[in-house]
PDB file of N, CA and C in Angstrom:
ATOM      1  N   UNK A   1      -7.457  12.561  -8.486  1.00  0.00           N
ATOM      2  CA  UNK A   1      -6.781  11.271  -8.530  1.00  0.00           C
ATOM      3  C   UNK A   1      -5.544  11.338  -9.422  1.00  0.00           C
ATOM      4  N   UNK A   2      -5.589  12.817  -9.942  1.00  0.00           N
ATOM      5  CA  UNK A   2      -4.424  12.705 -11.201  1.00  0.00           C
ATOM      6  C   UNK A   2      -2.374  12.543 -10.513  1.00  0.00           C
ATOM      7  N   UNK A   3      -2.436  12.995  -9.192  1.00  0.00           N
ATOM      8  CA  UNK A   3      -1.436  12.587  -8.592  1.00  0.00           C
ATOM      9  C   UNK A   3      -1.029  11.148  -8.427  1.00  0.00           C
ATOM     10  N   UNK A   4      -2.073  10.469  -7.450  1.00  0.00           N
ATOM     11  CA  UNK A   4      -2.282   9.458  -7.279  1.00  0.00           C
ATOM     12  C   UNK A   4      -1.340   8.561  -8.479  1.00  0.00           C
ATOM     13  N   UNK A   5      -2.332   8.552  -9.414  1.00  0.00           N
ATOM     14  CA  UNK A   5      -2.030   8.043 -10.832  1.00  0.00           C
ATOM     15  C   UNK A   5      -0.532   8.152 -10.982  1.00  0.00           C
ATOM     16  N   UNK A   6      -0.325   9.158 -11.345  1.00  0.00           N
ATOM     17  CA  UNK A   6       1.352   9.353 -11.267  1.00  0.00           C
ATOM     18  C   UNK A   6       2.031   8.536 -10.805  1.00  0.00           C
ATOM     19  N   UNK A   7       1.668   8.666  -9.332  1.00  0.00           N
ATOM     20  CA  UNK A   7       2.486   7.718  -8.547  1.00  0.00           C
ATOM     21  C   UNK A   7       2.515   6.702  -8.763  1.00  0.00           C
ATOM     22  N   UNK A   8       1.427   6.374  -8.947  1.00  0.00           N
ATOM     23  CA  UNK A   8       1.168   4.319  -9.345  1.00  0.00           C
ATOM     24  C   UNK A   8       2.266   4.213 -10.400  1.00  0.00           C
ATOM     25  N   UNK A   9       2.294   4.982 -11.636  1.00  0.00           N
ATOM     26  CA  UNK A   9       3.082   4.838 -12.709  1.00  0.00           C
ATOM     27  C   UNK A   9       4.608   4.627 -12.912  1.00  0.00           C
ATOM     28  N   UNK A  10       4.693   4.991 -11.312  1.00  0.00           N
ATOM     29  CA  UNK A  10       6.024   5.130 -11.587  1.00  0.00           C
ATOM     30  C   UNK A  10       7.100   3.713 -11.627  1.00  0.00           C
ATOM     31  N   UNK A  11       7.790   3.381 -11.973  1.00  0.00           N
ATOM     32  CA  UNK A  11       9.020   2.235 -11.889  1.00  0.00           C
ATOM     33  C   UNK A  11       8.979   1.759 -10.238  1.00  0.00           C
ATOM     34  N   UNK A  12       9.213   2.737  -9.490  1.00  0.00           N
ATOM     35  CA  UNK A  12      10.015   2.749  -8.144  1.00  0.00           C
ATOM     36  C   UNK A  12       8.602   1.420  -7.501  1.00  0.00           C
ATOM     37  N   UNK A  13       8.521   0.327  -7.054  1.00  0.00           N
ATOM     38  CA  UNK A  13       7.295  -0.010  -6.653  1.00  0.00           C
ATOM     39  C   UNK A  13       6.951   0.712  -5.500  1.00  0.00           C
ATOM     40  N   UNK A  14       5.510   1.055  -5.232  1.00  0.00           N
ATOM     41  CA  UNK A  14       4.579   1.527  -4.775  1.00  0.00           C
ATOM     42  C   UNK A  14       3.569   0.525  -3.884  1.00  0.00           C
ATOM     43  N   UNK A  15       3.682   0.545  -2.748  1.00  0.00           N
ATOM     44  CA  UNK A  15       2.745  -0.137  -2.125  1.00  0.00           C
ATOM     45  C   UNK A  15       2.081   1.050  -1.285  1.00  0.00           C
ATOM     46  N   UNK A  16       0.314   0.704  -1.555  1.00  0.00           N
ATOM     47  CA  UNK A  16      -0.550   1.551  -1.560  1.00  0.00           C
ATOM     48  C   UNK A  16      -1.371   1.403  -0.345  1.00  0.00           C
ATOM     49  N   UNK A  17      -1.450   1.451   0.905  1.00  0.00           N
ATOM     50  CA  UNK A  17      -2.042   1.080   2.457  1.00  0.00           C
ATOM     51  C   UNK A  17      -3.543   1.891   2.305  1.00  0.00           C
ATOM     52  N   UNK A  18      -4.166   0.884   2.086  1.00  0.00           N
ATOM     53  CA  UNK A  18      -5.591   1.560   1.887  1.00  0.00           C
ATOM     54  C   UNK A  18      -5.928   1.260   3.402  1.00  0.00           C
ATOM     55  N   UNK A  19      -6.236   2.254   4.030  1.00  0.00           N
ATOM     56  CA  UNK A  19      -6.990   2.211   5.863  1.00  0.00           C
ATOM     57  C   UNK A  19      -7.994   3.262   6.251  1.00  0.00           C
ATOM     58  N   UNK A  20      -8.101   3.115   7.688  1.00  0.00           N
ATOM     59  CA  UNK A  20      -9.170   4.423   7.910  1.00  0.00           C
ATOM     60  C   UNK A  20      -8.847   3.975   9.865  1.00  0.00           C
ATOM     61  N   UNK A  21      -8.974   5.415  10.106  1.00  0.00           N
ATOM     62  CA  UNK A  21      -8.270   5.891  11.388  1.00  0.00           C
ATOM     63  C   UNK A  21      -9.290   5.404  12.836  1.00  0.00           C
ATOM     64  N   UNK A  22     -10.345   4.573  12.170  1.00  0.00           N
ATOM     65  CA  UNK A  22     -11.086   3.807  13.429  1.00  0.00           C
ATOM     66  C   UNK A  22     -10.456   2.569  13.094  1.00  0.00           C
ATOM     67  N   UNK A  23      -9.950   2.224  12.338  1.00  0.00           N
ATOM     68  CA  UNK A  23      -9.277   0.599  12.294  1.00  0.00           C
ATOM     69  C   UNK A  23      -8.477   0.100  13.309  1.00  0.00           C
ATOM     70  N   UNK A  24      -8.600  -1.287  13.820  1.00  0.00           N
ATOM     71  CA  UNK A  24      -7.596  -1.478  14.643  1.00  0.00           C
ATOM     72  C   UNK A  24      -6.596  -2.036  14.130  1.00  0.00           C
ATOM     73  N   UNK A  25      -6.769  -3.135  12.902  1.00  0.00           N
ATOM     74  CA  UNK A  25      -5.398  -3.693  12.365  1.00  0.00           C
ATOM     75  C   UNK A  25      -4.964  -2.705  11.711  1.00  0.00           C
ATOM     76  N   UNK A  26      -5.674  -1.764  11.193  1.00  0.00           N
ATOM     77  CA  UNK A  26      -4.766  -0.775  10.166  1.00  0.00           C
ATOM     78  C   UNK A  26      -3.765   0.097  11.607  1.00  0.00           C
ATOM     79  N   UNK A  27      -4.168   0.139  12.519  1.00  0.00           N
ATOM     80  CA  UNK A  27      -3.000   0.687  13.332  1.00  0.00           C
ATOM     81  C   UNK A  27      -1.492  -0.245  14.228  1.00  0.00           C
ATOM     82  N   UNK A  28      -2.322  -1.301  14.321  1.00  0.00           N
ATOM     83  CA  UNK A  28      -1.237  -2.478  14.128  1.00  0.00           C
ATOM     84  C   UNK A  28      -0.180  -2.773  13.134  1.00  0.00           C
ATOM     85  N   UNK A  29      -0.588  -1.808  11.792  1.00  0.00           N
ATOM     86  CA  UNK A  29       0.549  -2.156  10.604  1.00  0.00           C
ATOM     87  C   UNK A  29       0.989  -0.703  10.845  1.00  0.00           C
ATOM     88  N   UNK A  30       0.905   0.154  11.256  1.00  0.00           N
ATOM     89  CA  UNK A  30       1.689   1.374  11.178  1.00  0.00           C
ATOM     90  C   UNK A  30       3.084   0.743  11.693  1.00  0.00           C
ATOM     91  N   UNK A  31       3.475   0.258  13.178  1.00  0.00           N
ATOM     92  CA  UNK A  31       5.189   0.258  13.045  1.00  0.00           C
ATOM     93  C   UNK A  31       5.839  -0.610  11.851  1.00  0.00           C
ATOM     94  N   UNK A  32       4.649  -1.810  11.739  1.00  0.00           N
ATOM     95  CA  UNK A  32       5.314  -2.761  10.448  1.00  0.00           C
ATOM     96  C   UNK A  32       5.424  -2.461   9.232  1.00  0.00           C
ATOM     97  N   UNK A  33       5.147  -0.745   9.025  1.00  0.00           N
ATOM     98  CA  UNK A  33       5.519  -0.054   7.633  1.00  0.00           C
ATOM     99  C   UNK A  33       6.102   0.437   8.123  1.00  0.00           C
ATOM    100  N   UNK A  34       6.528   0.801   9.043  1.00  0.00           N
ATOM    101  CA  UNK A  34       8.173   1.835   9.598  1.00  0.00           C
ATOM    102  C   UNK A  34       8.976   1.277   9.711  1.00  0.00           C
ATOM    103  N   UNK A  35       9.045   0.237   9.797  1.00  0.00           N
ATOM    104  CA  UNK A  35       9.769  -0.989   9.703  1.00  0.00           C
ATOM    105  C   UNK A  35      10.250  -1.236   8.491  1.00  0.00           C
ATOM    106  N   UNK A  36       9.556  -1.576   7.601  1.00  0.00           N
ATOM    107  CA  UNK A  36       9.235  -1.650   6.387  1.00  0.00           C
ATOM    108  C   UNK A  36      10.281  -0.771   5.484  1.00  0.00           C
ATOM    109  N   UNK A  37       9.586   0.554   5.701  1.00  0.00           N
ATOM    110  CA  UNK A  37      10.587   1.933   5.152  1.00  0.00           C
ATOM    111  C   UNK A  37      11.638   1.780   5.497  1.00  0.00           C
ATOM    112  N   UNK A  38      12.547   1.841   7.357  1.00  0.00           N
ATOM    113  CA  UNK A  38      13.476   1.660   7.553  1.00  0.00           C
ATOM    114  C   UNK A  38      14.226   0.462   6.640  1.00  0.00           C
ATOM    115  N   UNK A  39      13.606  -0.563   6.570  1.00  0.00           N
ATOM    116  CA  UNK A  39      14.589  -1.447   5.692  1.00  0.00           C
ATOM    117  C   UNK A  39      14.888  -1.527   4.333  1.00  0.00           C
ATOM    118  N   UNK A  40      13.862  -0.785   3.785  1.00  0.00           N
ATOM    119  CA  UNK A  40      13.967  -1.276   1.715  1.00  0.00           C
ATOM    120  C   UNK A  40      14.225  -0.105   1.703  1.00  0.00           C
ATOM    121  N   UNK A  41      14.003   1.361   2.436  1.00  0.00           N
ATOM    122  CA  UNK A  41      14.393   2.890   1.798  1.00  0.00           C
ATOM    123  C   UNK A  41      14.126   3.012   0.517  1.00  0.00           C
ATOM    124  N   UNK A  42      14.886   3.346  -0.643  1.00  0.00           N
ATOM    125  CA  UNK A  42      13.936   4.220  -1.820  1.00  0.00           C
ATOM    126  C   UNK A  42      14.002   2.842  -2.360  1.00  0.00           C
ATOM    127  N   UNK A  43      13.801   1.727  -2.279  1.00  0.00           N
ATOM    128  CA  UNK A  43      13.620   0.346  -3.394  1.00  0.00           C
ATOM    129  C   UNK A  43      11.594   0.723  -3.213  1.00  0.00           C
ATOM    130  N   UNK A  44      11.397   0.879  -2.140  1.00  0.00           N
ATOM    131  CA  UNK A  44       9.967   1.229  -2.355  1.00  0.00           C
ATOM    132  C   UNK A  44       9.290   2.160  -1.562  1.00  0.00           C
ATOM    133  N   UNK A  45       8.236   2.794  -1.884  1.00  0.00           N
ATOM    134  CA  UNK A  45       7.504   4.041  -1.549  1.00  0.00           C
ATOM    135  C   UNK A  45       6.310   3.480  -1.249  1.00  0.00           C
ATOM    136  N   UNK A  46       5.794   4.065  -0.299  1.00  0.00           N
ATOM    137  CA  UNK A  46       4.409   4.028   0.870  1.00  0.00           C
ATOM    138  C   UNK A  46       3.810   4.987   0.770  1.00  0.00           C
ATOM    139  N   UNK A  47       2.647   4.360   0.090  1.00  0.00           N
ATOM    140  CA  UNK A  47       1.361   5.737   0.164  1.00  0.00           C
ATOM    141  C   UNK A  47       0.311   5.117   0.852  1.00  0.00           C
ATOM    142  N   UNK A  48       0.226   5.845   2.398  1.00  0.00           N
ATOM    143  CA  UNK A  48      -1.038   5.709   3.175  1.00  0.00           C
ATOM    144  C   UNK A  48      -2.384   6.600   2.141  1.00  0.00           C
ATOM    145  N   UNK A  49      -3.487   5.792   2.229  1.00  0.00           N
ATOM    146  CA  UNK A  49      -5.152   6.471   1.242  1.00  0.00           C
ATOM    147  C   UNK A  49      -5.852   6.096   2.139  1.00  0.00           C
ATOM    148  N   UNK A  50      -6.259   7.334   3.267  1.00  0.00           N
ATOM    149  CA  UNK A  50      -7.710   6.858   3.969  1.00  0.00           C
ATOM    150  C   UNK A  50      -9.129   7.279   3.493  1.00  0.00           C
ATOM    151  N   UNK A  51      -9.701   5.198   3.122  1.00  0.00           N
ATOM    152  CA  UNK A  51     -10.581   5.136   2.449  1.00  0.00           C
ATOM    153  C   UNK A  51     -11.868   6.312   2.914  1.00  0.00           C
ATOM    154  N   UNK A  52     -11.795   6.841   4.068  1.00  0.00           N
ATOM    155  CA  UNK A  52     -12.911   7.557   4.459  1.00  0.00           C
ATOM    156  C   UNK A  52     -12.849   9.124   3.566  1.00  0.00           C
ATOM    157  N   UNK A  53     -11.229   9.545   3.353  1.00  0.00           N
ATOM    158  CA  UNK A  53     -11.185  10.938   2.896  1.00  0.00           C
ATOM    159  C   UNK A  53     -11.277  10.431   1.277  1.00  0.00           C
ATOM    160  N   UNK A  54     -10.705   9.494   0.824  1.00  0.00           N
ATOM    161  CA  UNK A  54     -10.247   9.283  -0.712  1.00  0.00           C
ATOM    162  C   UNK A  54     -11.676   8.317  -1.098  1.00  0.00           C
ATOM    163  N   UNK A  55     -12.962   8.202  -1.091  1.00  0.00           N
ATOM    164  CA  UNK A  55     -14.022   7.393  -1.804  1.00  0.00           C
ATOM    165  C   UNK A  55     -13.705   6.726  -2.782  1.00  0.00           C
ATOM    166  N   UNK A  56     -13.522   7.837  -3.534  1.00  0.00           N
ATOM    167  CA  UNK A  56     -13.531   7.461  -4.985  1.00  0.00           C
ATOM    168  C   UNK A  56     -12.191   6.266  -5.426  1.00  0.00           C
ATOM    169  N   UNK A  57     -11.053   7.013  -4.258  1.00  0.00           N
ATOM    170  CA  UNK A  57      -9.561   6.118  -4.984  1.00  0.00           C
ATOM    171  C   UNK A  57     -10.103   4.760  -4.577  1.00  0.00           C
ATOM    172  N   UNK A  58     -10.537   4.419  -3.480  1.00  0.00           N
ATOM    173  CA  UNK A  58     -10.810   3.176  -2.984  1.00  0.00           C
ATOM    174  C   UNK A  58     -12.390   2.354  -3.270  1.00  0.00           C
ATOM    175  N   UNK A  59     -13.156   3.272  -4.249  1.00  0.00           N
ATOM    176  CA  UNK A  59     -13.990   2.223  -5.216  1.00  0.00           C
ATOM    177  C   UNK A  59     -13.114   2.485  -6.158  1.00  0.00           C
ATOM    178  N   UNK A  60     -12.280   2.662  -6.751  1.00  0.00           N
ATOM    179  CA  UNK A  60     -11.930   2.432  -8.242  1.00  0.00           C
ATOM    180  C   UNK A  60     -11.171   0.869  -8.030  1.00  0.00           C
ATOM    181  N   UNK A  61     -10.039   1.131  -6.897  1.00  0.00           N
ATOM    182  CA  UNK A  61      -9.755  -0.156  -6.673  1.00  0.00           C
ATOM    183  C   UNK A  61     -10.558  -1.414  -5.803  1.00  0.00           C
ATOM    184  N   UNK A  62     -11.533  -1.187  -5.521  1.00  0.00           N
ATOM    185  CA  UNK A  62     -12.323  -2.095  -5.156  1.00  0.00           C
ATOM    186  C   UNK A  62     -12.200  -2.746  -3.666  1.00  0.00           C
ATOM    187  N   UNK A  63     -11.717  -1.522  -2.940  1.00  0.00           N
ATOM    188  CA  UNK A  63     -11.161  -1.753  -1.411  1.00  0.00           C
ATOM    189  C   UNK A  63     -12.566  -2.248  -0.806  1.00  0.00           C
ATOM    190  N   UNK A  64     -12.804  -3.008  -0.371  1.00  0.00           N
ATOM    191  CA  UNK A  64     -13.937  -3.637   0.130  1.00  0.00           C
ATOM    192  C   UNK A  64     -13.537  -3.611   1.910  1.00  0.00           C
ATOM    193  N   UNK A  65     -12.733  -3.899   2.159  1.00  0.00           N
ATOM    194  CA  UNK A  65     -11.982  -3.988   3.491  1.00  0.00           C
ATOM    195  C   UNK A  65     -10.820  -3.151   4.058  1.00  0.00           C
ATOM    196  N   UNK A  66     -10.492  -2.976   5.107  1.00  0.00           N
ATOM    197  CA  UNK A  66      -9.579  -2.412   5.609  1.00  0.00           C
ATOM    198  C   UNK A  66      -8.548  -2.709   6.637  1.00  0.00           C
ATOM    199  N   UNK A  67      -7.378  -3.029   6.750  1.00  0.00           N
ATOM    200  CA  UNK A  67      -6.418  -2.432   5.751  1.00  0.00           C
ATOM    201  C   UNK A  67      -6.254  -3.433   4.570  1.00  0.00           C
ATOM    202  N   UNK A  68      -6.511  -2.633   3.570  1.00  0.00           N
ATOM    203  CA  UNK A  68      -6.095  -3.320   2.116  1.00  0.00           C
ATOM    204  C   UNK A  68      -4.832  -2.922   1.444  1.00  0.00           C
ATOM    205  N   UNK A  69      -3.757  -3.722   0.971  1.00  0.00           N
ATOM    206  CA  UNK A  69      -2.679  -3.452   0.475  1.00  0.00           C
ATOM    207  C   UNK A  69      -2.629  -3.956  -0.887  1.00  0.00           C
ATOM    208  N   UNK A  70      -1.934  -2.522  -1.932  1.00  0.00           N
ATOM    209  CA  UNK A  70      -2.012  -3.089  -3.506  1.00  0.00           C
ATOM    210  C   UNK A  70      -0.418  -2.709  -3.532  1.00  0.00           C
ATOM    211  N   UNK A  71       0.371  -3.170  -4.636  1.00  0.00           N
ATOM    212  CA  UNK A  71       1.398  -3.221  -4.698  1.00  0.00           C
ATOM    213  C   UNK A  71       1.499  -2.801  -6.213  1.00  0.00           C
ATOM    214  N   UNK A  72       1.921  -1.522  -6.984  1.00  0.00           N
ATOM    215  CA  UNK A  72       1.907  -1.250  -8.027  1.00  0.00           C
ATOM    216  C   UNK A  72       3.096  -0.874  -8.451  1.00  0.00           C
ATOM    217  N   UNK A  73       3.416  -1.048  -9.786  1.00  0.00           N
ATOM    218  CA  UNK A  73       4.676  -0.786 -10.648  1.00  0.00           C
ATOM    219  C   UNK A  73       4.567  -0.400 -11.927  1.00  0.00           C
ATOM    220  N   UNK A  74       5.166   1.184 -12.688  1.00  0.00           N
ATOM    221  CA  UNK A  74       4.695   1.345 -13.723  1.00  0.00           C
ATOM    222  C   UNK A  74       2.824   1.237 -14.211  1.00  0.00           C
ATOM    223  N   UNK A  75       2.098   1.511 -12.832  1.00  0.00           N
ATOM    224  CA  UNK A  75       0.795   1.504 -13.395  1.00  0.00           C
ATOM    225  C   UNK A  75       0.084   0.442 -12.915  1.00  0.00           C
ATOM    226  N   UNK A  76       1.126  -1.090 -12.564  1.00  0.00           N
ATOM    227  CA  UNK A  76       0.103  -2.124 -12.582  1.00  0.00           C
ATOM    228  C   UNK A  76       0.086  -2.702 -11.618  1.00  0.00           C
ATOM    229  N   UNK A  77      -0.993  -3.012 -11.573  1.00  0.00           N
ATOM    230  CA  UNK A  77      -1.056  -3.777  -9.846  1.00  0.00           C
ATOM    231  C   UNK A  77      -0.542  -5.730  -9.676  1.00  0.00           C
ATOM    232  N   UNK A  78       0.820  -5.273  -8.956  1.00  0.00           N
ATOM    233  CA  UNK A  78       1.362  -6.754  -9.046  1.00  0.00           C
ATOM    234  C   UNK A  78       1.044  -7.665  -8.046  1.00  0.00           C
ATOM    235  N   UNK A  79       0.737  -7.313  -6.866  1.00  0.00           N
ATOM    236  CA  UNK A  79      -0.425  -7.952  -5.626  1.00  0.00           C
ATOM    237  C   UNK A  79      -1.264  -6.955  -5.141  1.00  0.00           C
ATOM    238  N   UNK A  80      -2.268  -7.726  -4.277  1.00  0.00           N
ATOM    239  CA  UNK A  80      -3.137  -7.022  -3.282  1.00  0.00           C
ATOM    240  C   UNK A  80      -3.376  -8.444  -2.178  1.00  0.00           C
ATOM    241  N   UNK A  81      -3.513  -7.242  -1.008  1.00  0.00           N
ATOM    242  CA  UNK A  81      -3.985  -8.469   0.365  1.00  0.00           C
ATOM    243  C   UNK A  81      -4.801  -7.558   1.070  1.00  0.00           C
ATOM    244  N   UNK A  82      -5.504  -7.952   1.792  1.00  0.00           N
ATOM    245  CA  UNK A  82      -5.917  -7.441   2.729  1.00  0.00           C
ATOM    246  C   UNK A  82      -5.734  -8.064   4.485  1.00  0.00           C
ATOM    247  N   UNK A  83      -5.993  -7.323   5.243  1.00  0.00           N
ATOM    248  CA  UNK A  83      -5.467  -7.664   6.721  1.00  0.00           C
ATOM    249  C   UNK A  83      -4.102  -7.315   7.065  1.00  0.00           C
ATOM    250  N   UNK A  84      -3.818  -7.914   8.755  1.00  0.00           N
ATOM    251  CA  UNK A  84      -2.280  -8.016   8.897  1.00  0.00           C
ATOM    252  C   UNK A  84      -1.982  -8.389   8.002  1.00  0.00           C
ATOM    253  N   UNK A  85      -0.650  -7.871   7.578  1.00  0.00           N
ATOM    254  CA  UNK A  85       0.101  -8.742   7.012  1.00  0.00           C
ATOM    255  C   UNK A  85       1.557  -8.713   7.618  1.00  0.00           C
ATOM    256  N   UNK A  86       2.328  -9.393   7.575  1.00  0.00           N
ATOM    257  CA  UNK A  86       3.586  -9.512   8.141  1.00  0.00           C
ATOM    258  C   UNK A  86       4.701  -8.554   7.910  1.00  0.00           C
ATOM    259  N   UNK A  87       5.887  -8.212   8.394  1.00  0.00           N
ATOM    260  CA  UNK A  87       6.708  -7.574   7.653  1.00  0.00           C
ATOM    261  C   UNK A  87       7.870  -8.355   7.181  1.00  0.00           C
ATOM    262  N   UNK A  88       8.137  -9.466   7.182  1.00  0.00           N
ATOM    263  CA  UNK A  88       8.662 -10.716   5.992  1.00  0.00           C
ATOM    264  C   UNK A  88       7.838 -10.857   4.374  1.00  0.00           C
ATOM    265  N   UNK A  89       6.415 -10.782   5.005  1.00  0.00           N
ATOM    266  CA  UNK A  89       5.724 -11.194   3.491  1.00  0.00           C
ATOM    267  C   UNK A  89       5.817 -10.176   2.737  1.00  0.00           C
ATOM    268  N   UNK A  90       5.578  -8.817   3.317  1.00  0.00           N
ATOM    269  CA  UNK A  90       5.673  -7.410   2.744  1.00  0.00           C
ATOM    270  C   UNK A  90       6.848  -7.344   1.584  1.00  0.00           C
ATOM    271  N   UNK A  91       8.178  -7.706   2.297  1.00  0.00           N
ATOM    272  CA  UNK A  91       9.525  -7.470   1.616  1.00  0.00           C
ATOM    273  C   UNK A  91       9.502  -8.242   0.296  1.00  0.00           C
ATOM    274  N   UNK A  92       9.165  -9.737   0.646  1.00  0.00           N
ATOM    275  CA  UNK A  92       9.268 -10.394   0.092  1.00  0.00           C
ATOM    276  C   UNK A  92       8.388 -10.024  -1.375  1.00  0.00           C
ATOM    277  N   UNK A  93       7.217 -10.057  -1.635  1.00  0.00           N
ATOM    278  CA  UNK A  93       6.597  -9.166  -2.648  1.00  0.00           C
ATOM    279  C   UNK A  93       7.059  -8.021  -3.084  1.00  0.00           C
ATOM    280  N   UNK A  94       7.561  -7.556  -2.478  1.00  0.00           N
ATOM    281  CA  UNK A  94       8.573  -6.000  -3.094  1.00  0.00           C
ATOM    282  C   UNK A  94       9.311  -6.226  -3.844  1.00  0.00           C
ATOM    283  N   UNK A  95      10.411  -7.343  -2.929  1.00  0.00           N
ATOM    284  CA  UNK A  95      11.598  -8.062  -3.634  1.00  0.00           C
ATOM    285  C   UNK A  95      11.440  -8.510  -4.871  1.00  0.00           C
ATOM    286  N   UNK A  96      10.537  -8.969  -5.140  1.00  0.00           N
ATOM    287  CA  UNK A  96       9.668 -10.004  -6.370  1.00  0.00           C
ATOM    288  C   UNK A  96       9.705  -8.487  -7.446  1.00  0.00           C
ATOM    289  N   UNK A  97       9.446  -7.748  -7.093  1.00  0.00           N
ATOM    290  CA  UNK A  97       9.008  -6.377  -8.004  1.00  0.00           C
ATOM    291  C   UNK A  97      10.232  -5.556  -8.745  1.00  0.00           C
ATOM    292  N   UNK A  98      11.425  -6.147  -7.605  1.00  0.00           N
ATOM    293  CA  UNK A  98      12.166  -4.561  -8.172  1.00  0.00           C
ATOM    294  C   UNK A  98      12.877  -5.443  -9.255  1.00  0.00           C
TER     295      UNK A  98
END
């Protein structure tokens, strides 16, 4: 997890796509994070964690559901949602971050 960590830490915000590859909404948000990327580029970084390979990352954060989204900066977690979520609401919480 010591990468992981890193990453969370960093300034740049970090939104963290907790999923798993039988999901159906978690494959419904794949273009709306390409989307996503295409528009904010380095204002923020996307780390897909599938809860099935990563256990442990996703009890530490308490992923109960899938797709779960945390939004971290310097370490801390400034939202979480779970489900669709839009790619307006996405930005908009980013925006809030940088």
């Amino acid at each position: 997890m010591g990468k992981f960590t890193d990453i969370v830490k960093s300034e740049t915000p970090t939104l963290v796509d907790f999923y798993a590859t039988w999901c159906g909404p978690c494959k419904t948000m794949h273009p709306i994070l390409d989307q996503l990327k295409d528009q904010m580029g380095s204002k923020v970084r996307i780390l897909k964690i599938d809860v099935d390979k990563n256990q442990d990352v996703a009890e530490k954060f308490k992923v109960r559901g899938v797709p779960t989204f945390v939004l971290f900066k310097g370490g801390e977690i400034l939202w979480r949602q779970s489900g669709v979520i839009e790619l307006s609401t996405l930005k908009s919480k980013i925006n809030q971050s940088i």
